[in-house]
Protein backbone atom coordinates (compact mmCIF):
# COMPACT_ATOMS: atom_id res chain seq x y z
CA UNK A 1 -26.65 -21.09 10.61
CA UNK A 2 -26.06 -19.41 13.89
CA UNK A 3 -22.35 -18.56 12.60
CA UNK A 4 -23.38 -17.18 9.44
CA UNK A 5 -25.83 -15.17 11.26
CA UNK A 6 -22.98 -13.75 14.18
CA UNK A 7 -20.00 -13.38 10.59
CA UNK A 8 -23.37 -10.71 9.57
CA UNK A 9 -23.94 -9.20 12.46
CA UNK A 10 -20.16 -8.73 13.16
CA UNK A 11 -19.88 -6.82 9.32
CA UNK A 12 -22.68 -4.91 10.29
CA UNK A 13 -20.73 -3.44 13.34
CA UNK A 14 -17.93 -3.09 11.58
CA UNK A 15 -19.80 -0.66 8.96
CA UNK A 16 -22.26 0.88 11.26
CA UNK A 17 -18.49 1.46 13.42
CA UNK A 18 -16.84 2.85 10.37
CA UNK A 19 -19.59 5.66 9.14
CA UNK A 20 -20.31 6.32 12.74
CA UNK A 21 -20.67 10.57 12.64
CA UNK A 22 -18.62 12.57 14.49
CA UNK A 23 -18.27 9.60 17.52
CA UNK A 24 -15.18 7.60 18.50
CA UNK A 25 -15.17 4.12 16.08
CA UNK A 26 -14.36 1.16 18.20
CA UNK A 27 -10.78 0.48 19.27
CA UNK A 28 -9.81 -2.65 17.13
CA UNK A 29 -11.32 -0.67 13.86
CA UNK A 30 -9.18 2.60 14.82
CA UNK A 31 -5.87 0.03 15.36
CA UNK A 32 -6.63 -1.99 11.83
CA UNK A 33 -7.13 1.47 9.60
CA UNK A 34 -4.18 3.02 11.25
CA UNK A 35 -1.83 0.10 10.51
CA UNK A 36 -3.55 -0.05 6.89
CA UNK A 37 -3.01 3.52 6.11
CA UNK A 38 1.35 3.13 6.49
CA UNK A 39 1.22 -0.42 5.76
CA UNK A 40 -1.05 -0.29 1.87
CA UNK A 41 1.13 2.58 0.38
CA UNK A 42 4.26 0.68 1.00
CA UNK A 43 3.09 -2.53 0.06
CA UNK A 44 1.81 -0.82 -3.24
CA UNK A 45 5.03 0.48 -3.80
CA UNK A 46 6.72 -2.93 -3.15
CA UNK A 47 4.75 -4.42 -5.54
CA UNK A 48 5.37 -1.87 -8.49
CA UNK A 49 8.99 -1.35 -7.94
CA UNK A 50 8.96 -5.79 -7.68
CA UNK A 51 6.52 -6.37 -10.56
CA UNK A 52 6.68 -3.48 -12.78
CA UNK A 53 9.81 -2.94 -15.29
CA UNK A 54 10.64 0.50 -13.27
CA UNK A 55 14.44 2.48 -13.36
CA UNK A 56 15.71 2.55 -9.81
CA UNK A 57 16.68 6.52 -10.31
CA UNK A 58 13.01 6.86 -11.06
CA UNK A 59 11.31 5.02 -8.19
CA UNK A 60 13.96 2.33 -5.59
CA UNK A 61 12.58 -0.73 -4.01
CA UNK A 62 11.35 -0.61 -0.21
CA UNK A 63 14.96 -2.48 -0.36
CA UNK A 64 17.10 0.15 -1.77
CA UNK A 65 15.90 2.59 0.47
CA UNK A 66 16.43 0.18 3.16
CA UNK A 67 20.26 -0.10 1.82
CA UNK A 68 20.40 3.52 1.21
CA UNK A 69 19.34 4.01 5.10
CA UNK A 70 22.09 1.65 6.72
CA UNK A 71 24.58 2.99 4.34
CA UNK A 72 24.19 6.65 5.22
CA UNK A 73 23.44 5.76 9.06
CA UNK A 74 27.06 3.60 9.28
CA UNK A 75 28.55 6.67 7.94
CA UNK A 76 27.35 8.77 10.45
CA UNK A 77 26.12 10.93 8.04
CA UNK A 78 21.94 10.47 8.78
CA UNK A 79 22.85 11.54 12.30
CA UNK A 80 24.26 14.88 11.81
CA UNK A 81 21.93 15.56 9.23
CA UNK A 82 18.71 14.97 11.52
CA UNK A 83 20.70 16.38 14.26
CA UNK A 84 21.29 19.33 12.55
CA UNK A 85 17.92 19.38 10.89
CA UNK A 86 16.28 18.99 14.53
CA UNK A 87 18.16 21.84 15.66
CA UNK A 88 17.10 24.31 12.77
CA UNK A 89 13.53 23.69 13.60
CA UNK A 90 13.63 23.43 16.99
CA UNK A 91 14.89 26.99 17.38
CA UNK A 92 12.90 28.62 14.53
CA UNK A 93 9.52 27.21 15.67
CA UNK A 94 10.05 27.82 19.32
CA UNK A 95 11.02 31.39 19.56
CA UNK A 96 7.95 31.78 16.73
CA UNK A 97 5.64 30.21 18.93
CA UNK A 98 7.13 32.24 22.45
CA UNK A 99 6.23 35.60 20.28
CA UNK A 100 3.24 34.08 18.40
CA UNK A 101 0.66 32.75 21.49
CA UNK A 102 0.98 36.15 23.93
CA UNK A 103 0.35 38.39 20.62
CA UNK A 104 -2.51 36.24 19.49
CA UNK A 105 -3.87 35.94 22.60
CA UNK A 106 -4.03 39.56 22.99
CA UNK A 107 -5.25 40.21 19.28
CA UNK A 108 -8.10 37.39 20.16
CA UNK A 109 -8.85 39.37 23.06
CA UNK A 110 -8.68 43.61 22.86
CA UNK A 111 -10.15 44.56 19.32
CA UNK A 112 -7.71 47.65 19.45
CA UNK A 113 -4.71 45.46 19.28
CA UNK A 114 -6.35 43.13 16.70
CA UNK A 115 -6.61 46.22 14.49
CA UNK A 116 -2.92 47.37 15.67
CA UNK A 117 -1.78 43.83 14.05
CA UNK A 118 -3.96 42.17 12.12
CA UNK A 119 -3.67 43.94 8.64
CA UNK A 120 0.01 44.07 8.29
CA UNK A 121 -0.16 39.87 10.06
CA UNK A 122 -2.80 39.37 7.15
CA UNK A 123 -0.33 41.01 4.54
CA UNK A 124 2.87 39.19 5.86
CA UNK A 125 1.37 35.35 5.58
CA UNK A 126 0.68 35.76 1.66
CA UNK A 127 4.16 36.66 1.20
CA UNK A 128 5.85 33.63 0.87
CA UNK A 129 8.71 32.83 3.05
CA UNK A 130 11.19 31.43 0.67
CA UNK A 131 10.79 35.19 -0.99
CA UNK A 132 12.80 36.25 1.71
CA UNK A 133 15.89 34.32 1.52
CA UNK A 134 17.78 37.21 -0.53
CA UNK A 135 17.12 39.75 1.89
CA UNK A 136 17.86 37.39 4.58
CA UNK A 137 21.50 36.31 3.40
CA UNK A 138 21.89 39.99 2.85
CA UNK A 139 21.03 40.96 6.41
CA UNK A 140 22.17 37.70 8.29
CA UNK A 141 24.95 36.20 6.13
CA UNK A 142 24.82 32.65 5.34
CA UNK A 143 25.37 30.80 8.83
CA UNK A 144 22.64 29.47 10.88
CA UNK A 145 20.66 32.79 11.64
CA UNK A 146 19.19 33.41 8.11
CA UNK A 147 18.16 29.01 8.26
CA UNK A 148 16.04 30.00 11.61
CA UNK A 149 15.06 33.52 10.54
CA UNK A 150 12.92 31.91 7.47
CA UNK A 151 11.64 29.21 9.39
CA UNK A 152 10.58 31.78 12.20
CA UNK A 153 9.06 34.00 9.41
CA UNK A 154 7.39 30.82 7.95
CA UNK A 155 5.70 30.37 11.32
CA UNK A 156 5.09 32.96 13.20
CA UNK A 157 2.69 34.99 11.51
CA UNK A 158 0.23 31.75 10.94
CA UNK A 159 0.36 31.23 14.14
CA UNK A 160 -0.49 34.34 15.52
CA UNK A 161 -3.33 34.93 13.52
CA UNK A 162 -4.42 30.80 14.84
CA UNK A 163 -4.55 31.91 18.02
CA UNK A 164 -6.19 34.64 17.73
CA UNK A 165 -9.01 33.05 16.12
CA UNK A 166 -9.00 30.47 18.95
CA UNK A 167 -9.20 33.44 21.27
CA UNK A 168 -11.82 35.27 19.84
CA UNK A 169 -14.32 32.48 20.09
CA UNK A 170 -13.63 32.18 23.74
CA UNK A 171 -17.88 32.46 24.77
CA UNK A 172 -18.98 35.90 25.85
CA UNK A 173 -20.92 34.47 28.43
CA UNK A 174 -18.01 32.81 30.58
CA UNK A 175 -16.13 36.52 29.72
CA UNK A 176 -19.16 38.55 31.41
CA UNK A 177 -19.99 35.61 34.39
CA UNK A 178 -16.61 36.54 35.51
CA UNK A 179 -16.97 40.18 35.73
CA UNK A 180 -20.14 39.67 37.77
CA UNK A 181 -18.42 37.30 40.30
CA UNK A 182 -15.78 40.44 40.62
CA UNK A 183 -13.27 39.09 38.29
CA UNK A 184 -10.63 41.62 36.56
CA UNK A 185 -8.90 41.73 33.22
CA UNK A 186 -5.92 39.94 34.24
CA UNK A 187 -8.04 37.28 36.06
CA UNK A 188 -10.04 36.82 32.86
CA UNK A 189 -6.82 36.18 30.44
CA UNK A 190 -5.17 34.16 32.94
CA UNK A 191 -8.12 32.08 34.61
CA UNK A 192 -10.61 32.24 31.33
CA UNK A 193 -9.11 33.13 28.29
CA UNK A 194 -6.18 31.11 28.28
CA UNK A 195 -7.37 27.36 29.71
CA UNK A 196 -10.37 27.75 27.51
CA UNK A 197 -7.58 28.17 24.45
CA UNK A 198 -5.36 26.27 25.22
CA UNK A 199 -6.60 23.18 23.38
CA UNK A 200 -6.61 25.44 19.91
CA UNK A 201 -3.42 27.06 20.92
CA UNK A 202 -1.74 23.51 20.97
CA UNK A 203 -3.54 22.11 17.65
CA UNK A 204 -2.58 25.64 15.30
CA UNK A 205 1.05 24.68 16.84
CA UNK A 206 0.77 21.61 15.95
CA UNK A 207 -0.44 22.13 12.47
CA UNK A 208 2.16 24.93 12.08
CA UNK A 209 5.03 22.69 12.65
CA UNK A 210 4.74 21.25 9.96
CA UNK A 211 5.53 24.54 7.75
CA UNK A 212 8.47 24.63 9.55
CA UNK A 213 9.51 21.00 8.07
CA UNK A 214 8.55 22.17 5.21
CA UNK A 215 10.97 25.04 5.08
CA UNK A 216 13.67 23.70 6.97
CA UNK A 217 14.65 21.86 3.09
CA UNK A 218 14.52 25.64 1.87
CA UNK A 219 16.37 27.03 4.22
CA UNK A 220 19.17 23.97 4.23
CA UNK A 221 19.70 25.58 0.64
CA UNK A 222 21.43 28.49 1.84
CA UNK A 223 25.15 27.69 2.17
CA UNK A 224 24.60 24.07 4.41
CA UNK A 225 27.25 21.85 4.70
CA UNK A 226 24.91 19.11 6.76
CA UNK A 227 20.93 18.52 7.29
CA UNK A 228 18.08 16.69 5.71
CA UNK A 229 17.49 19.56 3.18
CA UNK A 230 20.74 19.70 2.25
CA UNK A 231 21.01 16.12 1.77
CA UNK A 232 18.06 15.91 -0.04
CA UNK A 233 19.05 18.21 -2.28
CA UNK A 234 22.57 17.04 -2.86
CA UNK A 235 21.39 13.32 -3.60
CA UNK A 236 18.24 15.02 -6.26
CA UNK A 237 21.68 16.61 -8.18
CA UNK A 238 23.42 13.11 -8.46
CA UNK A 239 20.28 11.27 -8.86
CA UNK A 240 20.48 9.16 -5.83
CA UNK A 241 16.92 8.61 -5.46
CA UNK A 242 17.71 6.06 -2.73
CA UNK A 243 18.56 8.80 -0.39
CA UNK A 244 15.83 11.26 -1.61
CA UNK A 245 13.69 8.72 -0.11
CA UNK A 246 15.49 8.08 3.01
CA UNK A 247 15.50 11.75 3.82
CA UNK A 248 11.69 11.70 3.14
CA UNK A 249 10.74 9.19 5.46
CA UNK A 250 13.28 10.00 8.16
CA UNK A 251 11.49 13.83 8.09
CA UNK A 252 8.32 11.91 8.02
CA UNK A 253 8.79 9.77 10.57
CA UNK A 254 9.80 12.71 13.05
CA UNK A 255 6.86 14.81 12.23
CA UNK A 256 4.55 12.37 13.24
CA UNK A 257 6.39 11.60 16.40
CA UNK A 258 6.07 15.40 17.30
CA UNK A 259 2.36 15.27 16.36
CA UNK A 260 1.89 12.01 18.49
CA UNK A 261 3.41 14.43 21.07
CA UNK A 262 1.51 17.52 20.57
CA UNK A 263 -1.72 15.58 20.76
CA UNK A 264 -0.05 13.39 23.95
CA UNK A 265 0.25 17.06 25.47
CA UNK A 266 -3.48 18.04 24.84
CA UNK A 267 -4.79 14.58 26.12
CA UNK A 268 -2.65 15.38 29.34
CA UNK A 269 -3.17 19.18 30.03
CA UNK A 270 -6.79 19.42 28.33
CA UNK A 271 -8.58 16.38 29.35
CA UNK A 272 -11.87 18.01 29.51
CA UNK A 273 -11.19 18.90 25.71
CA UNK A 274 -10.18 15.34 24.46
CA UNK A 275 -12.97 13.44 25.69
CA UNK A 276 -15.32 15.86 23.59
CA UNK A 277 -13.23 15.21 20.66
C-alpha cells in the first residue's frame, strides 16, 4: 500500500515538474526529455527504414548513414569539407557581428542614429540574401569573398536591428539614476548600457548563427570545390542520400555545439541574467 501510494506521489511530481510555469523543472526530468528529444526521432527513423518496405535513395537506415560517415571520414573528405565549411562561417558571422553590436548599440541608444539606420536596415533584411549572389559573383568573382560576403549580408542586418531592440529596452530609470550620481554619456554606454545588454546581445548572436548555417549551403553553390554545401549538393545530384544525411547531421551537430557555447558564455559573463532565466 505504502508503495503504491509513494509510485503516485512520485507521478504527481513528475507532472506538477513538467507543467511547472516559467520555473526551472527538476534536474533528472530536464536530463530524461533532453536525451528523449535526439534519442525518439532516431529511433523512429530506425524503425521505419527497418520495418517499413522504404528505397534507400528515398530515406537510408541509421546504418547507411553510419557507413556513409566512415566512408567519407577515411577519405578525408568530411574533414576538409567541415573545415572549410567552419571557415566560411566563421569569418562571415564574425566580422557581421564586429559591425553589427557597436551600430545596434548606438541605434538602441541615440534616436537620431536609429532614424539614420533603421529604414534602409528594415528594407535590407526583407531582401533575401541568396538574391544577391549575381551581383556578388559580379563584384567579387567566384573565390571565397562572394561565400563570406552573403553570409555577412545574411547576418548582419538581423543582427543589428537585435541589438538594438535589446538596447532600447535598457530601463530609463537606471539611464537617469546615473546622470544624477554625475555619470556621462560614455559612462552610461560603457557602465549601463552595455552589461545590461549584454545577455540579449549574446542570445540575437546566437540565434543569428544559425542563418549563417543556413546560407553557408547557398553560398558553397558558387564555384566550391570542398564544404558541407557543396557536398550536399553534389551527393542530392547523384542521389546519394547517405551523404545528404551525413552532411545534415554533421552541420547539426556543430550548431548545437556553438549554441551549447553561446549559452556556456552567458552563464559565465551574465550570471546575474541566467539565474533569472
Amino acid at each position: 500500500m505504502m508503495i503504491t501510494k509513494n509510485m503516485e506521489k512520485s507521478k504527481a511530481n513528475i507532472l506538477n515538474g513538467f507543467w511547472r510555469l516559467s520555473e526551472d523543472i527538476p534536474k533528472p526530468l530536464y536530463i530524461t526529455l533532453t536525451i528523449a528529444s535526439i534519442a525518439i526521432p532516431f529511433v523512429v527513423w530506425w524503425l521505419i527504414t527497418t520495418i517499413g518496405d522504404i528505397d534507400p535513395k528515398f530515406l537510408p537506415s541509421p546504418g547507411r548513414v553510419l557507413q556513409a560517415f566512415g566512408r567519407l571520414w577515411n577519405s578525408g573528405d568530411l574533414q576538409k569539407d567541415t573545415i572549410a565549411s567552419l571557415w566560411r562561417v566563421g569569418f562571415g558571422f564574425f566580422f557581421a557581428a564586429l559591425f553589427a553590436i557597436p551600430i545596434g548599440i548606438l541605434m538602441g541608444s541615440f534616436a537620431s542614429i536609429r532614424a539614420l539606420f533603421e529604414p534602409l536596415f528594415g528594407l535590407m533584411r526583407y531582401m533575401p540574401a541568396p538574391a544577391f549572389i549575381p551581383l556578388l559573383i559580379l563584384y567579387l568573382g567566384i573565390g571565397e569573398e562572394p561565400k563570406i560576403t552573403l553570409i555577412f549580408i545574411g547576418v548582419f542586418f538581423f543582427n543589428a536591428l537585435m541589438v538594438m531592440d535589446t538596447v532600447k529596452f535598457v530601463s530609463k530609470d537606471l539611464i537617469e539614476s546615473t546622470y544624477i550620481l554625475g555619470g556621462n554619456r560614455w559612462q552610461i554606454l560603457t557602465q549601463v548600457i552595455l552589461p545590461h545588454s549584454l545577455p540579449g546581445i549574446l542570445d540575437a548572436c546566437r540565434i543569428n548563427l544559425a542563418a549563417a548555417w543556413q546560407l553557408v549551403i547557398v553560398s558553397e553553390l558558387i564555384a566550391s570545390t570542398e564544404g558541407l554545401g557543396r557536398r550536399i549538393s553534389v551527393a542530392g545530384r547523384f542521389l546519394r542520400t547517405d551523404e545528404i544525411f551525413v552532411g545534415l547531421i554533421v552541420i547539426g551537430i556543430i550548431g548545437l555545439s556553438l549554441d551549447l557555447l553561446f549559452q556556456y558564455a552567458l552563464r559565465l559573463s551574465c550570471n546575474w541574467s541566467s539565474q533569472k532565466r
